[in-house]
N, C-alpha and C. Protein backbone atom coordinates (compact mmCIF):
# COMPACT_ATOMS: atom_id res chain seq x y z
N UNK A 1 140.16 -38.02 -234.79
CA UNK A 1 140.92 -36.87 -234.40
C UNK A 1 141.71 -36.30 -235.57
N UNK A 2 142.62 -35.38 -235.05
CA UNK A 2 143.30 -34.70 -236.29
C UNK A 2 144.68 -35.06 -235.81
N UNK A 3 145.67 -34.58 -236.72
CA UNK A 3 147.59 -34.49 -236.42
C UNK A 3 147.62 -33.52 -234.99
N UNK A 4 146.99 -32.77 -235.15
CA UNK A 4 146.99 -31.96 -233.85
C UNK A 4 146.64 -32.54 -232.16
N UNK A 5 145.76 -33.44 -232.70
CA UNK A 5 145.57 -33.90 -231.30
C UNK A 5 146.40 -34.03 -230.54
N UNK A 6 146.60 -34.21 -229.30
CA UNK A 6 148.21 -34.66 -227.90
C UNK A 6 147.34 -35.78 -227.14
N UNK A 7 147.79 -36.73 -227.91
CA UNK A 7 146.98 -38.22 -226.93
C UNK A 7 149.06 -38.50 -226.21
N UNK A 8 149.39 -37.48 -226.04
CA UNK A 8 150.68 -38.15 -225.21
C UNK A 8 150.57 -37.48 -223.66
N UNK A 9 150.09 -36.40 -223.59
CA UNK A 9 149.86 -35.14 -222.33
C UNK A 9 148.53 -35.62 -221.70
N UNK A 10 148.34 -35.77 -220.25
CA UNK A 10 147.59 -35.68 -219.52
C UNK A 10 147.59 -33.79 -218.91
N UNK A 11 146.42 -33.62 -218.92
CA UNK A 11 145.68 -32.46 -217.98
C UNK A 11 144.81 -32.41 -216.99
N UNK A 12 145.72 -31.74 -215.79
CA UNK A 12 144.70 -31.65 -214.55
C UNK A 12 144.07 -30.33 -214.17
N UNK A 13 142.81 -30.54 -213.93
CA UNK A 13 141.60 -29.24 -213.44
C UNK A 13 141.94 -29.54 -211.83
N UNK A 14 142.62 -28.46 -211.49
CA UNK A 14 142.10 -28.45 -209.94
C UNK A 14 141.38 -27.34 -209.64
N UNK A 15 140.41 -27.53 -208.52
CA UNK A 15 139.41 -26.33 -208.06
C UNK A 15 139.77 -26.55 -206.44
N UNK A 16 140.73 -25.11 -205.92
CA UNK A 16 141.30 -24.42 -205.02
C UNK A 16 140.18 -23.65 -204.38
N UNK A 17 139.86 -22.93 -204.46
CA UNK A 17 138.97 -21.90 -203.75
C UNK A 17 138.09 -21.55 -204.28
N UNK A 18 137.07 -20.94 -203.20
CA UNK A 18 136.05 -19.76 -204.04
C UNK A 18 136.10 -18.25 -202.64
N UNK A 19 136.22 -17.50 -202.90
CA UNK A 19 136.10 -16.25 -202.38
C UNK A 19 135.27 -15.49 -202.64
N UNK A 20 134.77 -14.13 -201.66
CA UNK A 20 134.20 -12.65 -202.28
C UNK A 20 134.97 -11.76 -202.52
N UNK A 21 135.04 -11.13 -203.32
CA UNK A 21 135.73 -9.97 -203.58
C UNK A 21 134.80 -8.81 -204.11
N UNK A 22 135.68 -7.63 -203.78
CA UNK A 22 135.42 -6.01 -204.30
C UNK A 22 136.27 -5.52 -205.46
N UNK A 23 135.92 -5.30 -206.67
CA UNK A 23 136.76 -4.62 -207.19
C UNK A 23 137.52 -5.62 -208.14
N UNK A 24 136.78 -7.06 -208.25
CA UNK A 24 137.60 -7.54 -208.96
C UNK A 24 137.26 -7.48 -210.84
N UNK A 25 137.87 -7.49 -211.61
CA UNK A 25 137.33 -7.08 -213.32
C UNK A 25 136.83 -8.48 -213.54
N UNK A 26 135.07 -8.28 -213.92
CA UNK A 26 134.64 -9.41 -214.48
C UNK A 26 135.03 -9.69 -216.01
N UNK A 27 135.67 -8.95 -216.45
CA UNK A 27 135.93 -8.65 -218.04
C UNK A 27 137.11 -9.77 -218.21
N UNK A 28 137.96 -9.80 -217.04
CA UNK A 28 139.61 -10.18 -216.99
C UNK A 28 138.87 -12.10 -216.68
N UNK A 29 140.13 -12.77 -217.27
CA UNK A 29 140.12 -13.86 -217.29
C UNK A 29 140.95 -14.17 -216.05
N UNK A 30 141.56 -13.41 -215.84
CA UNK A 30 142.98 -13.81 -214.50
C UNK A 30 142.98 -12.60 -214.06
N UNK A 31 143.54 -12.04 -213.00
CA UNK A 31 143.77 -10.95 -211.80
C UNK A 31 145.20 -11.51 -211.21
N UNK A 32 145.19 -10.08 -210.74
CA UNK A 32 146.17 -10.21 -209.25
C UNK A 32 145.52 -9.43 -208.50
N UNK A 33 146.22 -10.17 -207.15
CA UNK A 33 145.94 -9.50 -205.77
C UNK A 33 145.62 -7.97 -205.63
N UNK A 34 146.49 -6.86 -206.33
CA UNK A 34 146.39 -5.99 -206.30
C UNK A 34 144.94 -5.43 -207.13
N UNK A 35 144.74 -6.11 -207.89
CA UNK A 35 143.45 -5.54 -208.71
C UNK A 35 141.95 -5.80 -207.62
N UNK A 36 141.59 -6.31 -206.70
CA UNK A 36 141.05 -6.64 -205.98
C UNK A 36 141.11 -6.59 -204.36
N UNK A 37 139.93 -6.54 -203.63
CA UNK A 37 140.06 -7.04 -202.50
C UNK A 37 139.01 -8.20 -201.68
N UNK A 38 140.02 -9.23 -200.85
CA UNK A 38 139.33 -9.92 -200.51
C UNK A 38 138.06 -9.88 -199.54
N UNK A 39 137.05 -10.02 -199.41
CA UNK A 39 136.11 -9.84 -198.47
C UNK A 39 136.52 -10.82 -196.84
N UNK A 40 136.61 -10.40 -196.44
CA UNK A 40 137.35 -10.98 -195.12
C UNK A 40 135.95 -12.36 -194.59
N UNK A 41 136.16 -13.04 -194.12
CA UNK A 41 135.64 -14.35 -193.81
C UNK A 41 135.27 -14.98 -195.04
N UNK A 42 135.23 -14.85 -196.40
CA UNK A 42 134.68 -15.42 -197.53
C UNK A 42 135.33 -17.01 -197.99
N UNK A 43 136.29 -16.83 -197.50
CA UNK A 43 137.71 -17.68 -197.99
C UNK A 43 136.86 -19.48 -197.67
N UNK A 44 136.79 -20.28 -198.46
CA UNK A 44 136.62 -21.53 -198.55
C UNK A 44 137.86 -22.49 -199.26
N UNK A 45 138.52 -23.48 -199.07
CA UNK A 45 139.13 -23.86 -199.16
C UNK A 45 138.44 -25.42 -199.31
N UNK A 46 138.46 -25.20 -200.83
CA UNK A 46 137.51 -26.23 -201.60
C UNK A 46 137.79 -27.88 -200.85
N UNK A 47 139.62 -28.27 -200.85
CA UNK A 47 140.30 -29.38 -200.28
C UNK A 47 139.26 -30.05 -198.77
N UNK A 48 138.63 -28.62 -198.58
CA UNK A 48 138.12 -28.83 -196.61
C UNK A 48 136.51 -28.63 -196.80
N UNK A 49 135.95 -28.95 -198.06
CA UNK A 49 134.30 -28.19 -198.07
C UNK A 49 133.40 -29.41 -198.21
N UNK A 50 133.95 -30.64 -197.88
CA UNK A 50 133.34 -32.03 -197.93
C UNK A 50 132.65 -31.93 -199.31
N UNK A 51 133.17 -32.49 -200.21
CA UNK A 51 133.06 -32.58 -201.25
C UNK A 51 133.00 -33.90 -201.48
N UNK A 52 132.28 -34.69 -202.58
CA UNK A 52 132.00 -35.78 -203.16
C UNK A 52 132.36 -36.05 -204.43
N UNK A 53 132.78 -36.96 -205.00
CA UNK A 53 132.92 -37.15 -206.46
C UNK A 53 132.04 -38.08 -206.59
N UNK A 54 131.06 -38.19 -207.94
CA UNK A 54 129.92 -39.32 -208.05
C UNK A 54 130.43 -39.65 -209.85
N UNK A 55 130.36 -40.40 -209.84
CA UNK A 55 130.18 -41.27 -211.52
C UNK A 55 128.85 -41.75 -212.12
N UNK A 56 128.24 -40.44 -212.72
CA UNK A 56 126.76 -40.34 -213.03
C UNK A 56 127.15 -41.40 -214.32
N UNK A 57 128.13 -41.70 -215.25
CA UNK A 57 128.00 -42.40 -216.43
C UNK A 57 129.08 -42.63 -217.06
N UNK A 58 129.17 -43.58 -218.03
CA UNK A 58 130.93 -43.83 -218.71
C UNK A 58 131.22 -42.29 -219.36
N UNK A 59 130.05 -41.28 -219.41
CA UNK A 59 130.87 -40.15 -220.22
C UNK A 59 130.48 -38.78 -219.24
N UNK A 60 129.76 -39.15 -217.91
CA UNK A 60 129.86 -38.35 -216.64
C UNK A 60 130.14 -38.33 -215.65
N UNK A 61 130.34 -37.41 -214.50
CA UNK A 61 130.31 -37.16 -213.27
C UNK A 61 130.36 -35.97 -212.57
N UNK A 62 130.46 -36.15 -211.05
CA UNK A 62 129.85 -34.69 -210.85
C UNK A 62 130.98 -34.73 -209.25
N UNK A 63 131.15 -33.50 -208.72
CA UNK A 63 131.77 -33.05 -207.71
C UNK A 63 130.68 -32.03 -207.02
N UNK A 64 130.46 -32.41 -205.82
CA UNK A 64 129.66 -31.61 -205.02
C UNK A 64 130.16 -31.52 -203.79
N UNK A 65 130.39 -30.20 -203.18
CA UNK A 65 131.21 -29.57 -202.26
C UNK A 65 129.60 -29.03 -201.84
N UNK A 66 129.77 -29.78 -200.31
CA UNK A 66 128.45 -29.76 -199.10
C UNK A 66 128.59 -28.57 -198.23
N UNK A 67 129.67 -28.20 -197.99
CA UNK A 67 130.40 -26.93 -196.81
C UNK A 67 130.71 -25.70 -198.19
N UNK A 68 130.04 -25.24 -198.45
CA UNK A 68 130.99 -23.76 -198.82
C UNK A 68 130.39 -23.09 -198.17
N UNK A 69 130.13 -22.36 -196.87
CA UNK A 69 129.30 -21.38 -195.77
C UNK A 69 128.21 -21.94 -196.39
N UNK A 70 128.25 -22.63 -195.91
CA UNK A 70 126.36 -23.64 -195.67
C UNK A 70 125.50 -23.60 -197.14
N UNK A 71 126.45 -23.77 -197.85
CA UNK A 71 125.98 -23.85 -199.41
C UNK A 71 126.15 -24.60 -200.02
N UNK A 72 126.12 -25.48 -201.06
CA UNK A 72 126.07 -26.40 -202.31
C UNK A 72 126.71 -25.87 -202.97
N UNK A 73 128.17 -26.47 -203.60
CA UNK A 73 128.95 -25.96 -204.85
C UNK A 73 128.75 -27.55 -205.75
N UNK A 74 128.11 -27.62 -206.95
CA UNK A 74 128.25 -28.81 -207.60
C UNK A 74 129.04 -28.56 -209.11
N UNK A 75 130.08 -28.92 -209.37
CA UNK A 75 130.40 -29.48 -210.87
C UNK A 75 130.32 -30.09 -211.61
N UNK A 76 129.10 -30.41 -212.52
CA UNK A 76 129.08 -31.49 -213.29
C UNK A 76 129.78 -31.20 -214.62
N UNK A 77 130.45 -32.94 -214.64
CA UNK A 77 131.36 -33.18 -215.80
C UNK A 77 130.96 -33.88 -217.07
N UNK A 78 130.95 -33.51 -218.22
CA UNK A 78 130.75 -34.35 -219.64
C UNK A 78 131.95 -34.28 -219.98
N UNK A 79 132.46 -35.64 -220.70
CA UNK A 79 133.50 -35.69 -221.54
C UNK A 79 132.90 -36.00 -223.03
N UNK A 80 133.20 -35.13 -223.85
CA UNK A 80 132.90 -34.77 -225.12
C UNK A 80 133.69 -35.16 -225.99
N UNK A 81 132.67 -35.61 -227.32
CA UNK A 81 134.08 -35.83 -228.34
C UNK A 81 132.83 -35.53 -229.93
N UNK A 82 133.64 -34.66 -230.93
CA UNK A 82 133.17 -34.17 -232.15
C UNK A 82 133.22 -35.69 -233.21
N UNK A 83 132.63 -35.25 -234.15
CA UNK A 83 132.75 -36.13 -235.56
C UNK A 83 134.16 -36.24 -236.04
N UNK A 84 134.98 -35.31 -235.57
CA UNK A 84 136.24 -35.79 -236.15
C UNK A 84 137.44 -36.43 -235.12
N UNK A 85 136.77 -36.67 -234.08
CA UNK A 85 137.05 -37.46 -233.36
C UNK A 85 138.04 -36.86 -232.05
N UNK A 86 137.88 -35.10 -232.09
CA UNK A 86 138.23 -34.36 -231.16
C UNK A 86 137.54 -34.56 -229.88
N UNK A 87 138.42 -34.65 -228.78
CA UNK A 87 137.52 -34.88 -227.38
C UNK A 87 137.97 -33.69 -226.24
N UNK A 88 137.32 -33.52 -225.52
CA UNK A 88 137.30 -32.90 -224.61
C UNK A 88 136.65 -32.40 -223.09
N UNK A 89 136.35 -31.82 -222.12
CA UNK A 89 135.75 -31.84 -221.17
C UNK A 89 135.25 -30.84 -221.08
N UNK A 90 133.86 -30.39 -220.80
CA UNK A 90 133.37 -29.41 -220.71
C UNK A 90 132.20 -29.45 -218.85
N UNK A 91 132.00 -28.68 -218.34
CA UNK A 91 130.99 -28.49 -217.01
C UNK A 91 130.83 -27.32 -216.56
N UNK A 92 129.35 -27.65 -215.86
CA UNK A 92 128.61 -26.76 -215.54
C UNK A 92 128.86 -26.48 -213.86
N UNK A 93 128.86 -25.18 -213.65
CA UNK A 93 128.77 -25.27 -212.08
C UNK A 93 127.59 -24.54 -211.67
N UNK A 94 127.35 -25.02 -210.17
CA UNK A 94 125.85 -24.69 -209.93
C UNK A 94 125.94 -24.46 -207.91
N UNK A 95 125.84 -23.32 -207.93
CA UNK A 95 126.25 -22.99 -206.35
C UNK A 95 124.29 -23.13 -205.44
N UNK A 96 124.31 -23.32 -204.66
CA UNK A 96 122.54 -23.14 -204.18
C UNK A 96 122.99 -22.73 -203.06
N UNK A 97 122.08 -21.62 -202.64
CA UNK A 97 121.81 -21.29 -200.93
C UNK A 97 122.89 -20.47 -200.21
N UNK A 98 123.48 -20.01 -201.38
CA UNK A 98 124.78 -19.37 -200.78
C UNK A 98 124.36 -17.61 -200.80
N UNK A 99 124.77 -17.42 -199.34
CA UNK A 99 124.47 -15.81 -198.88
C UNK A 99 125.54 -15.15 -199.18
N UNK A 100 125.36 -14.12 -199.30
CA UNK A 100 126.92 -13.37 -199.50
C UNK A 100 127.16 -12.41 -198.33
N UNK A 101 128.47 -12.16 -197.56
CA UNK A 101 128.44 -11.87 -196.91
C UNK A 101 128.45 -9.99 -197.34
N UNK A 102 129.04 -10.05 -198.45
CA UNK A 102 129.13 -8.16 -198.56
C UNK A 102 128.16 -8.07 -199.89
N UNK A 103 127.15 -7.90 -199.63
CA UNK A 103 126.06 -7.56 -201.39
C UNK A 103 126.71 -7.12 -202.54
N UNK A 104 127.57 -6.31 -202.47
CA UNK A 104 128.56 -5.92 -203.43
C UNK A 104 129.58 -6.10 -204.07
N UNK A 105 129.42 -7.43 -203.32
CA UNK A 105 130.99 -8.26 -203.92
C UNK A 105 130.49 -9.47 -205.03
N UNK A 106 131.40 -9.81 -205.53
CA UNK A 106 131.68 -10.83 -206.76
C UNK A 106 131.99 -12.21 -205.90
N UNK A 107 131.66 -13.53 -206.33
CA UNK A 107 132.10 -14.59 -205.80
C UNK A 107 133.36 -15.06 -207.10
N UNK A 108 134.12 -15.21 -206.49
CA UNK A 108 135.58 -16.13 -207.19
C UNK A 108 135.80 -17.35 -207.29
N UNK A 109 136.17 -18.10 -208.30
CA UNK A 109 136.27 -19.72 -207.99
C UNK A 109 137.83 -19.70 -208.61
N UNK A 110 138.70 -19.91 -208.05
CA UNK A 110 140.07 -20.20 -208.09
C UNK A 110 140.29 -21.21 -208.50
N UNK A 111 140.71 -21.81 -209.96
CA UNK A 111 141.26 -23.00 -210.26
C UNK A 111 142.73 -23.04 -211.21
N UNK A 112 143.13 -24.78 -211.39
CA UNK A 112 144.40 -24.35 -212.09
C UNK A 112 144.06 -25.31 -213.19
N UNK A 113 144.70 -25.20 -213.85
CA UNK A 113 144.62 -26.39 -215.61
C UNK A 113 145.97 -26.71 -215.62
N UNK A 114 147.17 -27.65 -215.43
CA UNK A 114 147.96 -27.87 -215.76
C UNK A 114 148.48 -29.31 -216.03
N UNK A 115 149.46 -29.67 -217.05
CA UNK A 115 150.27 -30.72 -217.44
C UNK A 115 150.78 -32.11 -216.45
N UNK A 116 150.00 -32.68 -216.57
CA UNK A 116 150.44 -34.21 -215.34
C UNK A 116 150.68 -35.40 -215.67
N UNK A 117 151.15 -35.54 -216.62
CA UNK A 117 151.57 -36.78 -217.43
C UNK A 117 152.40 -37.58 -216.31
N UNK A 118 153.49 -36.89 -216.17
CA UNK A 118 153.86 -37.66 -214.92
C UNK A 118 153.56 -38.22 -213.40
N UNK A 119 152.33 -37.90 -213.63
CA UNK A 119 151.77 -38.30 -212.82
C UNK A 119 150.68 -39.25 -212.72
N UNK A 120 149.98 -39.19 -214.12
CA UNK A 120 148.83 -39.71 -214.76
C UNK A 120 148.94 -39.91 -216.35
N UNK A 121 149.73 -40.80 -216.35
CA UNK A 121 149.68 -41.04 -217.80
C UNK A 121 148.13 -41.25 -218.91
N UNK A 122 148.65 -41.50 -220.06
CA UNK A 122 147.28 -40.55 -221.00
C UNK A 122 147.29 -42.54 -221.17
N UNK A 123 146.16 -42.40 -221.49
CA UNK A 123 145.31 -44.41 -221.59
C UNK A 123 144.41 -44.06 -222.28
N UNK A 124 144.13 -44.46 -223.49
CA UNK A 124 142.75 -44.74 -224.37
C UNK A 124 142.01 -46.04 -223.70
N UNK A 125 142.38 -46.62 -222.58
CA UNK A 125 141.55 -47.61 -222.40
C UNK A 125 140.02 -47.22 -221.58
């Protein structure tokens, strides 16, 4: 690694929702409410979509959500690390069989990235 690295900070990915929307900017990294509208019945609430966590390997795994309106949401996870000994997490997501209810709308996946050390301390083990 480098001086830069933070082996003292833990980070958590949570994945909250996925929605349809009208009108939302695919350009924009973040929105508000006002820039958009929600497609009414779209709303999944990832916590309730019977979801699985699997441990494909010491440097994978995967999250697959069985309920999103009768669809397959899967995340697979690699944890990555460079020659200089930088690491990190990178994944793919992969939705199957999912209808949309308005043709014209965008699907949304709502997540957060934030600081949890206190909650999950950082372990090289």
């Amino acid at each position: 690694g480098t001086d830069l690295d933070d082996h003292e900070s833990t980070y958590c990915l949570t994945l909250i929702r996925t929605f349809e929307a009208t009108g939302y900017d695919l350009e924009s990294s973040t929105s508000s409410h006002s820039d958009y509208e929600e497609v009414s019945g779209s709303f999944v609430d990832l916590s309730n979509a019977d979801c699985e966590v699997s441990e494909t390997s010491d440097t994978t795994f995967s999250i697959t959500c069985n309920d999103v309106r009768g669809a397959t949401l899967t995340f697979a996870f690699t944890f990555i690390s460079n020659t200089q000994g930088d690491e990190g997490l990178e994944y793919t997501i992969t939705l199957e069989e999912y209808t949309f209810i308005q043709d014209d709308a965008q699907l949304v996946l709502v997540q957060s990235v934030q600081e949890c050390s206190d909650t999950y301390a950082y372990s090289a083990d």
